[in-house]
C-alpha atoms as a PDB file:
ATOM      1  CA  UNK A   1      10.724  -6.595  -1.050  1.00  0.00           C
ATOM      2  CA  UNK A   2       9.957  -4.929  -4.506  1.00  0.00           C
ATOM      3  CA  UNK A   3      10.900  -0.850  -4.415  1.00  0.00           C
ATOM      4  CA  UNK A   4       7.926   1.511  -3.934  1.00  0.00           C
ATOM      5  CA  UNK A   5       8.896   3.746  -6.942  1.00  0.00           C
ATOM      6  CA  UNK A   6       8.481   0.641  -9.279  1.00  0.00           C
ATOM      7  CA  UNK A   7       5.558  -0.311  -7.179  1.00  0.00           C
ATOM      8  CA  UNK A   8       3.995   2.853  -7.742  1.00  0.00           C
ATOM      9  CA  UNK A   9       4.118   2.890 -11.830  1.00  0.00           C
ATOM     10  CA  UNK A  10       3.562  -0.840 -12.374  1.00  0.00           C
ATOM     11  CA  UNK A  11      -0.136  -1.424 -13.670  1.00  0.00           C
ATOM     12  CA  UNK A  12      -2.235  -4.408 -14.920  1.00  0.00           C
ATOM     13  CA  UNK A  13      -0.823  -5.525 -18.695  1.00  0.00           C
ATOM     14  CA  UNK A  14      -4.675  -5.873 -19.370  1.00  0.00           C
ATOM     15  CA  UNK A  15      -6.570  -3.457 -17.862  1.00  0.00           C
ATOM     16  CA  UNK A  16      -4.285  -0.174 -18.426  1.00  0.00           C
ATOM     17  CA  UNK A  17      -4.922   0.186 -22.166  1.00  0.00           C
ATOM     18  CA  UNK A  18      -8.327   1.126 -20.845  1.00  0.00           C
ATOM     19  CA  UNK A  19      -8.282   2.271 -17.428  1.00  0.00           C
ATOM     20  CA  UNK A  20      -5.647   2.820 -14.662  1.00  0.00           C
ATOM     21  CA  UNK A  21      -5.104  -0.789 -14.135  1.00  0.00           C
ATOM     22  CA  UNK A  22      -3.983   0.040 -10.587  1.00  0.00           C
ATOM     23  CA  UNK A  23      -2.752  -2.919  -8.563  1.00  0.00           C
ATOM     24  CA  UNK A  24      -3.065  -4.478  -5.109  1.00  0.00           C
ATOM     25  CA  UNK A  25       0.653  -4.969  -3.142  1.00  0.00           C
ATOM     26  CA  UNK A  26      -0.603  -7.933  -1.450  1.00  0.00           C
ATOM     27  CA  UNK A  27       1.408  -9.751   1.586  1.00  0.00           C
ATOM     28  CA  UNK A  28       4.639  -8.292  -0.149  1.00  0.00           C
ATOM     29  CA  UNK A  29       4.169 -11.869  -2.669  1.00  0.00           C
ATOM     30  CA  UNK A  30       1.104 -10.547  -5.001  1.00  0.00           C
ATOM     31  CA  UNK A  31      -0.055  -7.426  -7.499  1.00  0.00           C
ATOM     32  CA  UNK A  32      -3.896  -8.081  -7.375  1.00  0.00           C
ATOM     33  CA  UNK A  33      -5.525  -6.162 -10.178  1.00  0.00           C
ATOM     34  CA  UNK A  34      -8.134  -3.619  -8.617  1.00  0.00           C
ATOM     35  CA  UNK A  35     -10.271  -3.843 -11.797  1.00  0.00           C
ATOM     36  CA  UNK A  36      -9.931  -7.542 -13.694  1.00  0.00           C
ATOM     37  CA  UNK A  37      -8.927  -9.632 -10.439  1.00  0.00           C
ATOM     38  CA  UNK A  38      -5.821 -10.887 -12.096  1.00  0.00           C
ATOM     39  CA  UNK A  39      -3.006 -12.222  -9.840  1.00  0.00           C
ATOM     40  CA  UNK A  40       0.680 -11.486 -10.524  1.00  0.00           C
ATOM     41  CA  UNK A  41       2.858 -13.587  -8.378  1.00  0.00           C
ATOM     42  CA  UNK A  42       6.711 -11.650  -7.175  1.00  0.00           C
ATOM     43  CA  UNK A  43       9.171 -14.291  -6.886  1.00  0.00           C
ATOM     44  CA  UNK A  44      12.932 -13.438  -5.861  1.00  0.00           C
ATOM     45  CA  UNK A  45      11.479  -9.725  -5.278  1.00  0.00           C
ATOM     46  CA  UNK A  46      10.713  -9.466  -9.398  1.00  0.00           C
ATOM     47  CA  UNK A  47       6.848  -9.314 -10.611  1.00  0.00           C
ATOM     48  CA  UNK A  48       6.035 -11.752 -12.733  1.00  0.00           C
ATOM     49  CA  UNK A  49       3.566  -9.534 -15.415  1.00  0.00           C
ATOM     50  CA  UNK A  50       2.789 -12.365 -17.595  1.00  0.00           C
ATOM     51  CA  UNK A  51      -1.247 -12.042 -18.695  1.00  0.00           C
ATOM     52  CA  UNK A  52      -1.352 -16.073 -19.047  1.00  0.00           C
ATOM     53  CA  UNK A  53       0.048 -15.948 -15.358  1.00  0.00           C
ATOM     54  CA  UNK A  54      -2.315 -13.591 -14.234  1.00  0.00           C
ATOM     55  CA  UNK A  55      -5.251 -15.337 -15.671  1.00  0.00           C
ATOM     56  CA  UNK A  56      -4.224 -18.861 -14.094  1.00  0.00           C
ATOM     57  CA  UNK A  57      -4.531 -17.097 -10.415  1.00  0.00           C
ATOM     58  CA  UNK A  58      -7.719 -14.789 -11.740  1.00  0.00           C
ATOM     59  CA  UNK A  59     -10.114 -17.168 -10.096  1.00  0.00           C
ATOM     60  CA  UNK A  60      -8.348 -18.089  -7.108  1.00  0.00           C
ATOM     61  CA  UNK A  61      -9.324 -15.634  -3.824  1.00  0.00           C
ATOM     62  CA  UNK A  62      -6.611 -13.711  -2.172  1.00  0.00           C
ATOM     63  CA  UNK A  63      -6.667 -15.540   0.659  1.00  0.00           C
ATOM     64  CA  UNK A  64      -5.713 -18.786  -0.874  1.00  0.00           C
ATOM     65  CA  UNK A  65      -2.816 -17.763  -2.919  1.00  0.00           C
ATOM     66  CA  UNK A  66       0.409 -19.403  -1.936  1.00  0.00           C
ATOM     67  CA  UNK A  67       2.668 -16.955   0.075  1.00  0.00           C
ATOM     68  CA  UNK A  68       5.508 -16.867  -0.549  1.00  0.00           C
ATOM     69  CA  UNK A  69       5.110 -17.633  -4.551  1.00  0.00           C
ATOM     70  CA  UNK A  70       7.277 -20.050  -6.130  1.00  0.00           C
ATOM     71  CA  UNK A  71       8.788 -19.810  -9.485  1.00  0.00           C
ATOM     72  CA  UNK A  72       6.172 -22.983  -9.978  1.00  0.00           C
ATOM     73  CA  UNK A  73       3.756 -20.747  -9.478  1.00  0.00           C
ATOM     74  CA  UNK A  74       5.140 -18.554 -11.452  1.00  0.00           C
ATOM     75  CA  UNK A  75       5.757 -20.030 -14.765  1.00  0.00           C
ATOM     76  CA  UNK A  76       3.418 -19.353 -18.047  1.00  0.00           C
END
């Protein structure tokens, strides 16, 4: 489980040069971005923040991502 306080000031790499970026905790496995849709897989309780990550998942809807993430599923 990833610790609320980092939780809490993590953002989207993307989206918070422009806005607030704020992020989704998803099934304790995801941060969804709020405003791009980007998909940042946690593996071993560590968020994977990679934009070429993100952007591989952007398409895919919540409900299909893999739970838990792999570190195949994590790699850019």
């Amino acid at each position: 489980m990833v610790n609320q306080e980092l939780l809490d000031i993590l953002r989207c790499p993307n989206c918070v040069q422009e806005s607030e970026g704020l992020l989704e905790y998803y099934k304790e496995s995801w941060l969804i971005c709020q405003e791009c849709g980007r998909k940042y897989p946690i593996t071993e309780d560590i968020p994977v923040m990679l934009l070429d990550v993100g952007e591989r998942w952007q398409a895919t809807a919540k409900e299909q991502l893999p739970i838990p993430p792999t570190r195949e599923h994590a790699q850019a």
